[in-house]
PDB file of N, CA and C in Angstrom:
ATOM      1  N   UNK A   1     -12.351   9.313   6.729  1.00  0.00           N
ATOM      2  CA  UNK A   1     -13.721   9.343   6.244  1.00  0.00           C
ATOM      3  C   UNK A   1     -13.909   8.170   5.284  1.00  0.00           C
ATOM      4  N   UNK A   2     -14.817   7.339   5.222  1.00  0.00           N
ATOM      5  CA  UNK A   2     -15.123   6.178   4.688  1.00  0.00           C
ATOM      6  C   UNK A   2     -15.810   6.735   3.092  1.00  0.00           C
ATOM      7  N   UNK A   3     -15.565   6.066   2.491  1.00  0.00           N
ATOM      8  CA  UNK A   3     -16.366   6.360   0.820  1.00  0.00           C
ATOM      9  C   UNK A   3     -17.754   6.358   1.145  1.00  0.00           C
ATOM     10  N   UNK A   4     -18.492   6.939   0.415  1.00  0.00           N
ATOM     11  CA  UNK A   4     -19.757   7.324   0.709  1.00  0.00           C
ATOM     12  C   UNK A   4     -20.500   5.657  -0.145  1.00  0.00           C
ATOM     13  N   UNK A   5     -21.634   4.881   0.446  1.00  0.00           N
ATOM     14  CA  UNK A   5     -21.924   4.269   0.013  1.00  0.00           C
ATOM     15  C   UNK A   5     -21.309   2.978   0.545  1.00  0.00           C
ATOM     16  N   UNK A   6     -20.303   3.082   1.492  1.00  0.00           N
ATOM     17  CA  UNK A   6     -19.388   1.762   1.986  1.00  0.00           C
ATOM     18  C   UNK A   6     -20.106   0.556   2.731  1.00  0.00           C
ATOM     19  N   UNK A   7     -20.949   1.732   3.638  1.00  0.00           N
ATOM     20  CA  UNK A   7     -21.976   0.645   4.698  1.00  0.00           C
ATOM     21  C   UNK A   7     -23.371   0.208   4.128  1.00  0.00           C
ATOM     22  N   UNK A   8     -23.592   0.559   2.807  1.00  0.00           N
ATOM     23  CA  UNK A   8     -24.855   0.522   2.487  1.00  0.00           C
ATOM     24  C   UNK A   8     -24.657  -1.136   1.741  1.00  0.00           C
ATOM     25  N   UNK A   9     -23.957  -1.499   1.860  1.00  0.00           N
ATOM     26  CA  UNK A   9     -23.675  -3.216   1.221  1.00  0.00           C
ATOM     27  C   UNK A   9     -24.145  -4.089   2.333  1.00  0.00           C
ATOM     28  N   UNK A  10     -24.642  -4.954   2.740  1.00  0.00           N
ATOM     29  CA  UNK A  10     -24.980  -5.427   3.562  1.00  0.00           C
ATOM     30  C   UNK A  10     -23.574  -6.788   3.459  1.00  0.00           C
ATOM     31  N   UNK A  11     -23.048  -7.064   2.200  1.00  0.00           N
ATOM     32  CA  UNK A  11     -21.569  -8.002   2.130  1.00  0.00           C
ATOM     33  C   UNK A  11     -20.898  -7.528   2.319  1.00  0.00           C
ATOM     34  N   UNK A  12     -20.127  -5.954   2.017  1.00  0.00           N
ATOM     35  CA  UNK A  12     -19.270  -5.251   2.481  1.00  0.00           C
ATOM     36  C   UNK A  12     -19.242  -4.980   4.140  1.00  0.00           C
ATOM     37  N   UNK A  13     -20.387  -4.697   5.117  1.00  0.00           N
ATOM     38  CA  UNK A  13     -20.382  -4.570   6.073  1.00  0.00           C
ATOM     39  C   UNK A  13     -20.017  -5.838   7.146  1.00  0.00           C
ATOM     40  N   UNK A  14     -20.702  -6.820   6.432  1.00  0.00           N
ATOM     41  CA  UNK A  14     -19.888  -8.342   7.109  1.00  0.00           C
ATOM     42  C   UNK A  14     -18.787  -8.511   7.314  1.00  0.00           C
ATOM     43  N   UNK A  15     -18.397  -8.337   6.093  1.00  0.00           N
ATOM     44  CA  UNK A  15     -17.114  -8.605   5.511  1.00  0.00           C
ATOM     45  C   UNK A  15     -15.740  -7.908   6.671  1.00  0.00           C
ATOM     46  N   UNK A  16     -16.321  -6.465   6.730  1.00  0.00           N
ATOM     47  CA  UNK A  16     -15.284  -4.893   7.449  1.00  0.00           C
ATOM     48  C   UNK A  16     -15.709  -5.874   9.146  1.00  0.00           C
ATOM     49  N   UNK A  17     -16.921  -6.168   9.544  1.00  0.00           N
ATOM     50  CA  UNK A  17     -17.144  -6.321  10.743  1.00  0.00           C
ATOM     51  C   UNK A  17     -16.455  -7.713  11.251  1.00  0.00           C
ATOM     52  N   UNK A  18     -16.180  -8.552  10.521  1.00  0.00           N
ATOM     53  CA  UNK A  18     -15.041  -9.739  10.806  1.00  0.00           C
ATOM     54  C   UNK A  18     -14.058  -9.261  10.424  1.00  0.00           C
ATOM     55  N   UNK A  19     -13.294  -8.923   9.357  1.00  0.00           N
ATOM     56  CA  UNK A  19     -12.176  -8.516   9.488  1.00  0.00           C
ATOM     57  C   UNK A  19     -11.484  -7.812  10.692  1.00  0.00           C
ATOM     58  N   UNK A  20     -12.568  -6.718  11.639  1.00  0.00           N
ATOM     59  CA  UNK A  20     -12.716  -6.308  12.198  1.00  0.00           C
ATOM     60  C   UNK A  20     -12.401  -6.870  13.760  1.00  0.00           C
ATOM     61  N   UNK A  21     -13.050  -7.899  13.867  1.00  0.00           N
ATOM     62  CA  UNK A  21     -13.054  -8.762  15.207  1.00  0.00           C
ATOM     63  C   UNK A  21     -12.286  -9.585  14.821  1.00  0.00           C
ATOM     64  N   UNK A  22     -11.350 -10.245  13.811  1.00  0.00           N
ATOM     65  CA  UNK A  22     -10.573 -10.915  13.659  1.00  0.00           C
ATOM     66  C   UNK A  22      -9.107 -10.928  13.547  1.00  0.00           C
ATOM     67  N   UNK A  23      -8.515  -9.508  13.618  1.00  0.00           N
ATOM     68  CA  UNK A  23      -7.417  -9.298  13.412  1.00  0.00           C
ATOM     69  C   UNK A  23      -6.578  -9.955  12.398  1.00  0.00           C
ATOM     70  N   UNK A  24      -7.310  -9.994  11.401  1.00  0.00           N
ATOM     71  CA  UNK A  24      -6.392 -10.289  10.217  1.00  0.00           C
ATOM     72  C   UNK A  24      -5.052 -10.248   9.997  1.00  0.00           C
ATOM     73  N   UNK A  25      -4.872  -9.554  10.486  1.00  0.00           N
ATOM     74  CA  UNK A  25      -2.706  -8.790  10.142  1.00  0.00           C
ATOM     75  C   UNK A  25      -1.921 -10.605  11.109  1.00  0.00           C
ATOM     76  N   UNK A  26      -2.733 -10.777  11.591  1.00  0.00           N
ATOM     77  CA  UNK A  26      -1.770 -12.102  12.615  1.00  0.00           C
ATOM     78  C   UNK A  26      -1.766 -13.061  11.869  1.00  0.00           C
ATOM     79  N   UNK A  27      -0.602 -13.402  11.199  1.00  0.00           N
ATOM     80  CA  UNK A  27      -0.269 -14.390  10.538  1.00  0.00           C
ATOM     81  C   UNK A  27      -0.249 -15.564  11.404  1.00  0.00           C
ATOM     82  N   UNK A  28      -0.238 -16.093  12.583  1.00  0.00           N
ATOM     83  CA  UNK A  28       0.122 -16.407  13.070  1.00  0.00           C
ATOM     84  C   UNK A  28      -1.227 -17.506  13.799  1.00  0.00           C
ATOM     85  N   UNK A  29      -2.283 -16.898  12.911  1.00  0.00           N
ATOM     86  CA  UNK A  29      -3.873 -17.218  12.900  1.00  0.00           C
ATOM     87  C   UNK A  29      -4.590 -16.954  11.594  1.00  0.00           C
ATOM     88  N   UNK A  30      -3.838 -17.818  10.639  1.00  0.00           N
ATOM     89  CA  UNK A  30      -4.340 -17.282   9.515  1.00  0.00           C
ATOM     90  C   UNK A  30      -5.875 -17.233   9.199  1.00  0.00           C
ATOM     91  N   UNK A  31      -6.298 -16.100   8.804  1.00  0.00           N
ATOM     92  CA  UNK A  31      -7.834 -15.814   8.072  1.00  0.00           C
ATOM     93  C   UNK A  31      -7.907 -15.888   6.767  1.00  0.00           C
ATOM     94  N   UNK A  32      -9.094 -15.986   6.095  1.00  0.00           N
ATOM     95  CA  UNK A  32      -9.693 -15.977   4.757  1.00  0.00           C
ATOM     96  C   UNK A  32      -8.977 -14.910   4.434  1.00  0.00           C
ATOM     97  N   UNK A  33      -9.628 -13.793   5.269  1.00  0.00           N
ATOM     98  CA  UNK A  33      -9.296 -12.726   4.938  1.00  0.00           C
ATOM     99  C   UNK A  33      -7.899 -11.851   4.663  1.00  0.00           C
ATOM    100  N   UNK A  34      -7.251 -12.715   5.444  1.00  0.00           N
ATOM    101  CA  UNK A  34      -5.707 -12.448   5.480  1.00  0.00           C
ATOM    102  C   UNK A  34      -4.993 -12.931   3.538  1.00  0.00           C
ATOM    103  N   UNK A  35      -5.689 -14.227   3.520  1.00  0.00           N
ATOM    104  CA  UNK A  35      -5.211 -15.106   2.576  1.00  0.00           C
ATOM    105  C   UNK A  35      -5.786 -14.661   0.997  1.00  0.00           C
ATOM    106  N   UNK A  36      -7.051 -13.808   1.224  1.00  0.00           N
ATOM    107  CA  UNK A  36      -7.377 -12.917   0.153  1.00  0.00           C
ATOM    108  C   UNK A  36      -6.674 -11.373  -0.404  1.00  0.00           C
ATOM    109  N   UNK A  37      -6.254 -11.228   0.621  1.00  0.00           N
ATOM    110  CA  UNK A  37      -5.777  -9.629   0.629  1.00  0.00           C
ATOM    111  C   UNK A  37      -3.965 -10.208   0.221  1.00  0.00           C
ATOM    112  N   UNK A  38      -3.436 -11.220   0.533  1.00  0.00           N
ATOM    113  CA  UNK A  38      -2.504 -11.450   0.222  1.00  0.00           C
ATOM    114  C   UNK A  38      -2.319 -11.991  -1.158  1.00  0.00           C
ATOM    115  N   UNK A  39      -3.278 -12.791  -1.654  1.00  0.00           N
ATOM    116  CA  UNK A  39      -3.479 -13.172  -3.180  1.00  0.00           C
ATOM    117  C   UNK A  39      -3.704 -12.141  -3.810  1.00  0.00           C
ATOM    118  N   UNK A  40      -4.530 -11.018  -3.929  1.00  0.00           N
ATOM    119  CA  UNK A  40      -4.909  -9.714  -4.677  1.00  0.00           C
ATOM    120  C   UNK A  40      -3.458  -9.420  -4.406  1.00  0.00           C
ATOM    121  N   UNK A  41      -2.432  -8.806  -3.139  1.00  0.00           N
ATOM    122  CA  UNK A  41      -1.787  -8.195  -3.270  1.00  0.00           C
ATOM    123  C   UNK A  41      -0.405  -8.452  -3.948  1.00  0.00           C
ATOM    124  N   UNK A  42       0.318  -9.757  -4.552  1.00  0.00           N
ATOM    125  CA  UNK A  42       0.644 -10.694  -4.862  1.00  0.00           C
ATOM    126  C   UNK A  42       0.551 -10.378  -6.290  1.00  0.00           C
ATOM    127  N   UNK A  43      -1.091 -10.560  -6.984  1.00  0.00           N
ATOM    128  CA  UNK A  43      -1.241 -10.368  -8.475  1.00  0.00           C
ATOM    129  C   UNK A  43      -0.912  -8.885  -8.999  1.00  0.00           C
ATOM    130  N   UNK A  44      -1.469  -8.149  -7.776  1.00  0.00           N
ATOM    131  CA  UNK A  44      -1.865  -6.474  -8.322  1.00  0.00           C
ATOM    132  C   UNK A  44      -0.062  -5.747  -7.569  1.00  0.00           C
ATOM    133  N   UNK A  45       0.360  -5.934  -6.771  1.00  0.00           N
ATOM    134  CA  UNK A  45       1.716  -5.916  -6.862  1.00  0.00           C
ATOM    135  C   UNK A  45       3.234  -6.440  -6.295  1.00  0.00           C
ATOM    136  N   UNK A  46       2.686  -7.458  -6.685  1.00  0.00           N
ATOM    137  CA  UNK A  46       4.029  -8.774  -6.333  1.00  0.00           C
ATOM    138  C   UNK A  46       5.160  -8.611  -7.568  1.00  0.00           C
ATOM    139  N   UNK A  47       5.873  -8.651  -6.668  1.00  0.00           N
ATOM    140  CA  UNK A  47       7.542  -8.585  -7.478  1.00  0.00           C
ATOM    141  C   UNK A  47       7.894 -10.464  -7.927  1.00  0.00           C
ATOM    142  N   UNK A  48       8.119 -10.827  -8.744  1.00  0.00           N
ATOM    143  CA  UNK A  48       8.763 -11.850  -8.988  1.00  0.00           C
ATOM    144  C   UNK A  48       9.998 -12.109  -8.149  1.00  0.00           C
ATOM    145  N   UNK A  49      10.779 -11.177  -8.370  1.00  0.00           N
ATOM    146  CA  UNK A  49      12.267 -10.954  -7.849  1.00  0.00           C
ATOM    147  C   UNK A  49      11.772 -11.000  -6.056  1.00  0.00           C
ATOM    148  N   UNK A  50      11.064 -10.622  -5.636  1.00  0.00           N
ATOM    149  CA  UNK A  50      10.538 -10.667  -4.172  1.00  0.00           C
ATOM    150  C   UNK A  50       9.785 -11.599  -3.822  1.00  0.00           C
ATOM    151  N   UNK A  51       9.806 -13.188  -3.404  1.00  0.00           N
ATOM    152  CA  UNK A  51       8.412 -14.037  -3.684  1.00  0.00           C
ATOM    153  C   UNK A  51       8.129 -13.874  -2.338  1.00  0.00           C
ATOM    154  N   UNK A  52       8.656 -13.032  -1.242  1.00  0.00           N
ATOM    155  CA  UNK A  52       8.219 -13.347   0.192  1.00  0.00           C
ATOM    156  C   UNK A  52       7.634 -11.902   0.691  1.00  0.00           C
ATOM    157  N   UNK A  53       6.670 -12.146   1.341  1.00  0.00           N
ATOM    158  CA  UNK A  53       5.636 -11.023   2.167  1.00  0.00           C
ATOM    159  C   UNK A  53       5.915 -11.006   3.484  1.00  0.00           C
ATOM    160  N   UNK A  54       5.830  -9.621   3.576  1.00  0.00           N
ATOM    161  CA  UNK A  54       6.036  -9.340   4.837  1.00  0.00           C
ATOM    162  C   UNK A  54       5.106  -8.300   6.035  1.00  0.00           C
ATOM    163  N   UNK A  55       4.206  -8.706   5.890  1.00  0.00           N
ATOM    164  CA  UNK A  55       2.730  -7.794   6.648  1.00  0.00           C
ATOM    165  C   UNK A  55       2.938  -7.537   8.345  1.00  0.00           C
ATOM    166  N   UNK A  56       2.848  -6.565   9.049  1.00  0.00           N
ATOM    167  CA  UNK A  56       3.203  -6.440   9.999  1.00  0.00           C
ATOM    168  C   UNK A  56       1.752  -5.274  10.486  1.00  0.00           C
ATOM    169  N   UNK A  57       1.109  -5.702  11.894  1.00  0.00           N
ATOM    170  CA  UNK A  57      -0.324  -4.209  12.003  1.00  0.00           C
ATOM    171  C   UNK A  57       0.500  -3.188  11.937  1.00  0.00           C
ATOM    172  N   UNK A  58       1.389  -2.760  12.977  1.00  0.00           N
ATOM    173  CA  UNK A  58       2.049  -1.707  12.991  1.00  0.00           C
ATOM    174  C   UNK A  58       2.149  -1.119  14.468  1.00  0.00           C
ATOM    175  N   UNK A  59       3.236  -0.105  14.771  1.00  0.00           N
ATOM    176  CA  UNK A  59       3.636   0.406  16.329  1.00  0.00           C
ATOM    177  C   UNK A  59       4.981  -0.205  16.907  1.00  0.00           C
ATOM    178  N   UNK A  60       5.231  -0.689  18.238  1.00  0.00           N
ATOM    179  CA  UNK A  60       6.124  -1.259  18.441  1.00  0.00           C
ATOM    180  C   UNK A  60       6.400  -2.762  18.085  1.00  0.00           C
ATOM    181  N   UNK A  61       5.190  -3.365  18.028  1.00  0.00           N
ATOM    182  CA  UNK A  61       4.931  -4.776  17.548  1.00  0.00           C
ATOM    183  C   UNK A  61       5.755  -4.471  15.916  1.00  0.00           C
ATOM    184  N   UNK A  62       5.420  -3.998  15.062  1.00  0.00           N
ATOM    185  CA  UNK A  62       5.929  -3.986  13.679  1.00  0.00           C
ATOM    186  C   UNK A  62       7.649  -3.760  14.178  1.00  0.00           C
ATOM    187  N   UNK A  63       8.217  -2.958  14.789  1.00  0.00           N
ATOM    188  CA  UNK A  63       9.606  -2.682  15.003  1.00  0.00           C
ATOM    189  C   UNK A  63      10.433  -4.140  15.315  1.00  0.00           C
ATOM    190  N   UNK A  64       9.358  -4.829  16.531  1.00  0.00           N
ATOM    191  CA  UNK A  64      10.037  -5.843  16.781  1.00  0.00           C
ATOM    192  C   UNK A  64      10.128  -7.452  16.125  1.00  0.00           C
ATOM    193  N   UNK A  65       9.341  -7.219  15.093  1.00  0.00           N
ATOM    194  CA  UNK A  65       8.579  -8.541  13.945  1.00  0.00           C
ATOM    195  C   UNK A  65       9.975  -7.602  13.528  1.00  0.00           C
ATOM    196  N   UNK A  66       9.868  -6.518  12.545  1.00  0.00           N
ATOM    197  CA  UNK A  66      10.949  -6.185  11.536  1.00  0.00           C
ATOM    198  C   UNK A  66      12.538  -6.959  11.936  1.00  0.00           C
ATOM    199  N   UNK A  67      13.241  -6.532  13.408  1.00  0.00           N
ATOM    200  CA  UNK A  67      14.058  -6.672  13.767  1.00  0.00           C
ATOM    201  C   UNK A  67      14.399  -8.638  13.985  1.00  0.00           C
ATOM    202  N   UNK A  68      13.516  -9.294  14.005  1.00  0.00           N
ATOM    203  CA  UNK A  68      13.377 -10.270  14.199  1.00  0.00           C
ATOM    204  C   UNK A  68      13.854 -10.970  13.131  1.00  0.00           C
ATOM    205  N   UNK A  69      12.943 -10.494  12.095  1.00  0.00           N
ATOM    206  CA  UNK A  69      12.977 -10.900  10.855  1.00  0.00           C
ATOM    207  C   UNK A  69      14.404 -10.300   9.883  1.00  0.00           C
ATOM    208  N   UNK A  70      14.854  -9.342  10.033  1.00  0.00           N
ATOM    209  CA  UNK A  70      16.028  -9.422   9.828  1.00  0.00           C
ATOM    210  C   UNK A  70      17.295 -10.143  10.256  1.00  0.00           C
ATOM    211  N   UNK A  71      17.178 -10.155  11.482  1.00  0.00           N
ATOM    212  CA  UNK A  71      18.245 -11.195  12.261  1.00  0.00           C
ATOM    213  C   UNK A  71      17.855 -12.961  11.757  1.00  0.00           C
ATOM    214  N   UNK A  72      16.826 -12.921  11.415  1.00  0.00           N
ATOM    215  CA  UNK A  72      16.588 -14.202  10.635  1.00  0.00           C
ATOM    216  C   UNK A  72      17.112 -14.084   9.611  1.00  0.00           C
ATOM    217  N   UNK A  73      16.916 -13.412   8.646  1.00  0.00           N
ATOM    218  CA  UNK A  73      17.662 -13.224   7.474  1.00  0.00           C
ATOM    219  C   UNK A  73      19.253 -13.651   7.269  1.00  0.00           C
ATOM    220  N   UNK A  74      19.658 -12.658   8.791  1.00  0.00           N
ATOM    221  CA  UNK A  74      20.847 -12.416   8.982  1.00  0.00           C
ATOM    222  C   UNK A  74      21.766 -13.811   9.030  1.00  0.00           C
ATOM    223  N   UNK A  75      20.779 -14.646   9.784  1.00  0.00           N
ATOM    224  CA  UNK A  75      21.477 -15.753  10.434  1.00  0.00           C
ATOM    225  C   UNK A  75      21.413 -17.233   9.392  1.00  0.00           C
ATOM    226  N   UNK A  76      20.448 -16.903   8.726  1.00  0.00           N
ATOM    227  CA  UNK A  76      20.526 -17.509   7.727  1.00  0.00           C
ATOM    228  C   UNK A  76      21.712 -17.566   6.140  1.00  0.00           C
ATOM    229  N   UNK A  77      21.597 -16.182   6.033  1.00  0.00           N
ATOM    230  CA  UNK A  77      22.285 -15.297   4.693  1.00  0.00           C
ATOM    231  C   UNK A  77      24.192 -16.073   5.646  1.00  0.00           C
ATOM    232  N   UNK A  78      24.377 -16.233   6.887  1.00  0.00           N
ATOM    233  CA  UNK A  78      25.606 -16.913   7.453  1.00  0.00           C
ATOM    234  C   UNK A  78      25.607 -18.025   7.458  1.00  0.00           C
ATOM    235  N   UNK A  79      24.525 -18.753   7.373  1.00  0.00           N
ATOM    236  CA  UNK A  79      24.654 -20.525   7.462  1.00  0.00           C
ATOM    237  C   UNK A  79      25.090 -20.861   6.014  1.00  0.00           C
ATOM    238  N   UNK A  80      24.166 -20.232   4.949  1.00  0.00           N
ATOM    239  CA  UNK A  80      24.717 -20.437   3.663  1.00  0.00           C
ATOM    240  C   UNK A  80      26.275 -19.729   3.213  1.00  0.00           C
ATOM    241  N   UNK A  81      26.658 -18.863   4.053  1.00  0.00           N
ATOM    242  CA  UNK A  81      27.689 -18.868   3.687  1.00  0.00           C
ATOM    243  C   UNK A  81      29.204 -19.433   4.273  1.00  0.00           C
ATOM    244  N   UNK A  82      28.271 -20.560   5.222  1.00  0.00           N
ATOM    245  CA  UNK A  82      29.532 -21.177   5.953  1.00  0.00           C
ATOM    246  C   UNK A  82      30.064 -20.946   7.506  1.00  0.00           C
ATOM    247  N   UNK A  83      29.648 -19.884   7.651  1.00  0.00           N
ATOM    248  CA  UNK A  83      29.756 -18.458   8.972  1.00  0.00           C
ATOM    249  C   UNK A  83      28.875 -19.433  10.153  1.00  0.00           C
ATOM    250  N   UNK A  84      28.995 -19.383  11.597  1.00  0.00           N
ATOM    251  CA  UNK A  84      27.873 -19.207  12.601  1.00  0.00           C
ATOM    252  C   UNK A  84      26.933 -18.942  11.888  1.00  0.00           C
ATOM    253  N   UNK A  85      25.314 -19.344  12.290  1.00  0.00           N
ATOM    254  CA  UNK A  85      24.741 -18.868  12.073  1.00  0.00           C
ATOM    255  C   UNK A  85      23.829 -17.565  13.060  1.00  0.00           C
ATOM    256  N   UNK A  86      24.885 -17.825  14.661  1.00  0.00           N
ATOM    257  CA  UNK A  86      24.826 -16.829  15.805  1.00  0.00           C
ATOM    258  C   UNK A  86      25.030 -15.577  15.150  1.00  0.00           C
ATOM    259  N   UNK A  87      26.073 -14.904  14.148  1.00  0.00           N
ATOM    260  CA  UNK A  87      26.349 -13.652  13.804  1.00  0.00           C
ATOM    261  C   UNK A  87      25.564 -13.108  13.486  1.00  0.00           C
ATOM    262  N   UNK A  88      24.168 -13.789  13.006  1.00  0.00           N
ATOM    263  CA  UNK A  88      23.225 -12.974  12.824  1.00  0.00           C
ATOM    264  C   UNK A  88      22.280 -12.061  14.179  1.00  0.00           C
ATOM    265  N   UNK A  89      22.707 -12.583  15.065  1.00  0.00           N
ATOM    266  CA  UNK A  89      22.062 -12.497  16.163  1.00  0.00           C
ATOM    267  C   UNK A  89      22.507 -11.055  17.380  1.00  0.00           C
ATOM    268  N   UNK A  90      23.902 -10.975  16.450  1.00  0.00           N
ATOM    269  CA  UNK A  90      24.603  -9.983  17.451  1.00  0.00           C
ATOM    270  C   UNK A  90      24.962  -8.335  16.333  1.00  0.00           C
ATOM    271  N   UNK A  91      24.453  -7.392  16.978  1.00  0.00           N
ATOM    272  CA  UNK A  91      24.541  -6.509  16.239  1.00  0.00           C
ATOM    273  C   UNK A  91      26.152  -5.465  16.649  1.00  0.00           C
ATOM    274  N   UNK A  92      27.039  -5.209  15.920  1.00  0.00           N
ATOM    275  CA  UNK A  92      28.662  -4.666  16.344  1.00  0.00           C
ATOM    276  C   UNK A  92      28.075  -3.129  16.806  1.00  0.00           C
ATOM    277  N   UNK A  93      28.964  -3.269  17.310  1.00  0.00           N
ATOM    278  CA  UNK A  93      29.067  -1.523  18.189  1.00  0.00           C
ATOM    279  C   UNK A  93      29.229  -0.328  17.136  1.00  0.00           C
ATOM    280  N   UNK A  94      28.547   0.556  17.300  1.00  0.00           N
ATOM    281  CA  UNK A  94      28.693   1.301  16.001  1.00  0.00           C
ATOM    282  C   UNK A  94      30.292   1.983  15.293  1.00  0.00           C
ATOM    283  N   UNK A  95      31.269   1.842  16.509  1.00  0.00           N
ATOM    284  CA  UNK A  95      32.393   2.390  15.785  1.00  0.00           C
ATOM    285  C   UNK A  95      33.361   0.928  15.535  1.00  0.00           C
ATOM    286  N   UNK A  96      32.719  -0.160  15.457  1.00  0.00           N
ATOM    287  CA  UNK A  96      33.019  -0.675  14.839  1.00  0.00           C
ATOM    288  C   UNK A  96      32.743  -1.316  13.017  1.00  0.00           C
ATOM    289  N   UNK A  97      31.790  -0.369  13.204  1.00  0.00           N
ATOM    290  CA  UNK A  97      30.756  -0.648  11.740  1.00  0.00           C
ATOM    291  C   UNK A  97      31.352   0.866  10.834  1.00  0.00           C
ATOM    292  N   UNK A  98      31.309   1.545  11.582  1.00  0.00           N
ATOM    293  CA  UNK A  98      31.966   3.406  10.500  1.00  0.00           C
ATOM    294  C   UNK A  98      33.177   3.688  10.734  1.00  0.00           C
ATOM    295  N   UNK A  99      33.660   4.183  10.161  1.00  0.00           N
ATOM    296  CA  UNK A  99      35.336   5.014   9.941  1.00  0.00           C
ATOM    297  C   UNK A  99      35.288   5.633  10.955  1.00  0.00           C
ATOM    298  N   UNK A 100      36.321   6.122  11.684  1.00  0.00           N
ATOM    299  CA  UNK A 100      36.225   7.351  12.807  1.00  0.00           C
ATOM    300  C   UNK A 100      36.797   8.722  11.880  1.00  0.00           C
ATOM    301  N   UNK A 101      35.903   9.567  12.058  1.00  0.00           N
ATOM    302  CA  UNK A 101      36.182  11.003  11.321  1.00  0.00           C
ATOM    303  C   UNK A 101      37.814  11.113  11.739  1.00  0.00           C
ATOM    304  N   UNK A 102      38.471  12.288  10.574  1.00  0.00           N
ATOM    305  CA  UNK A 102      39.901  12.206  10.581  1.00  0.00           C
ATOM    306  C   UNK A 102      40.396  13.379  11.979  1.00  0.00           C
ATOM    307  N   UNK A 103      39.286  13.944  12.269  1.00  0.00           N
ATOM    308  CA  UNK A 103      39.563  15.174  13.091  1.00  0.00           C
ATOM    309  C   UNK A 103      39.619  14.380  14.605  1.00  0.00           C
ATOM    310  N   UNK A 104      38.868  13.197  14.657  1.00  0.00           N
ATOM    311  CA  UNK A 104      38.790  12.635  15.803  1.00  0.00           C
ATOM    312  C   UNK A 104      40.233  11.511  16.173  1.00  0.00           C
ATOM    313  N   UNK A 105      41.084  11.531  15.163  1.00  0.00           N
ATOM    314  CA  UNK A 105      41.845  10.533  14.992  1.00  0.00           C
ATOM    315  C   UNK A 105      43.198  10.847  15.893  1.00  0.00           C
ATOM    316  N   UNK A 106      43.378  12.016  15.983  1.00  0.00           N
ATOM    317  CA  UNK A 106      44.144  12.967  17.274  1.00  0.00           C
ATOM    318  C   UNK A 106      43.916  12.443  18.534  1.00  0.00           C
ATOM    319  N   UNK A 107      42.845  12.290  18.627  1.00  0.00           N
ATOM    320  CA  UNK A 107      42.139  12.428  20.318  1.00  0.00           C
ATOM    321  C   UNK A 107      42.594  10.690  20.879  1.00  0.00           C
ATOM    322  N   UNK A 108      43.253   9.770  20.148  1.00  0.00           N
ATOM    323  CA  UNK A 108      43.362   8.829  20.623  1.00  0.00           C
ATOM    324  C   UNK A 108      44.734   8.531  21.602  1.00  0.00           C
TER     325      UNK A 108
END
């Protein structure tokens, strides 16, 4: 339900109706609108310690930006440390990442 009084702006309604047809969230096409909502969000709650944003619309598209963007991270956080920077790229098999429980340690 919209705040009462929302559509009665004739600037507010512009404003919602491009944002609207413009898909703002696509960085990838930057908007005013994108570049405003990111400055407010920045002053009103930007971390110092965090200087990088990360806006995604959301659904499977957000899963696969997230995953992306970590393996960037990944592959990077290895170049600076000397490493491939491929390792970021490959995710290990899970029993190679956890302990094997002690009850399972029989069964080998």
């Amino acid at each position: 339900m919209n705040p009462p009084g929302l559509f009665d702006d004739p600037t507010t309604r512009s404003e919602l109706v491009a944002a609207a047809a413009n898909k703002p969230a696509n960085a990838e096409v930057p908007t005013v609108q994108l570049a405003e909502f990111v400055t407010t969000f920045a002053r009103v709650l930007g971390d110092p310690a965090l200087p990088h944003l990360f806006f995604v619309e959301g659904g499977a598209l957000a899963v696969e930006n997230a995953l992306k963007c970590s393996f960037d991270w990944k592959s990077r956080r290895n170049e600076a440390a000397g490493r491939s920077s491929e390792l970021g790229t490959k995710v290990p098999a899970p029993e190679a990442r956890l302990p094997r429980p002690k009850r399972l340690h029989a069964l080998r």
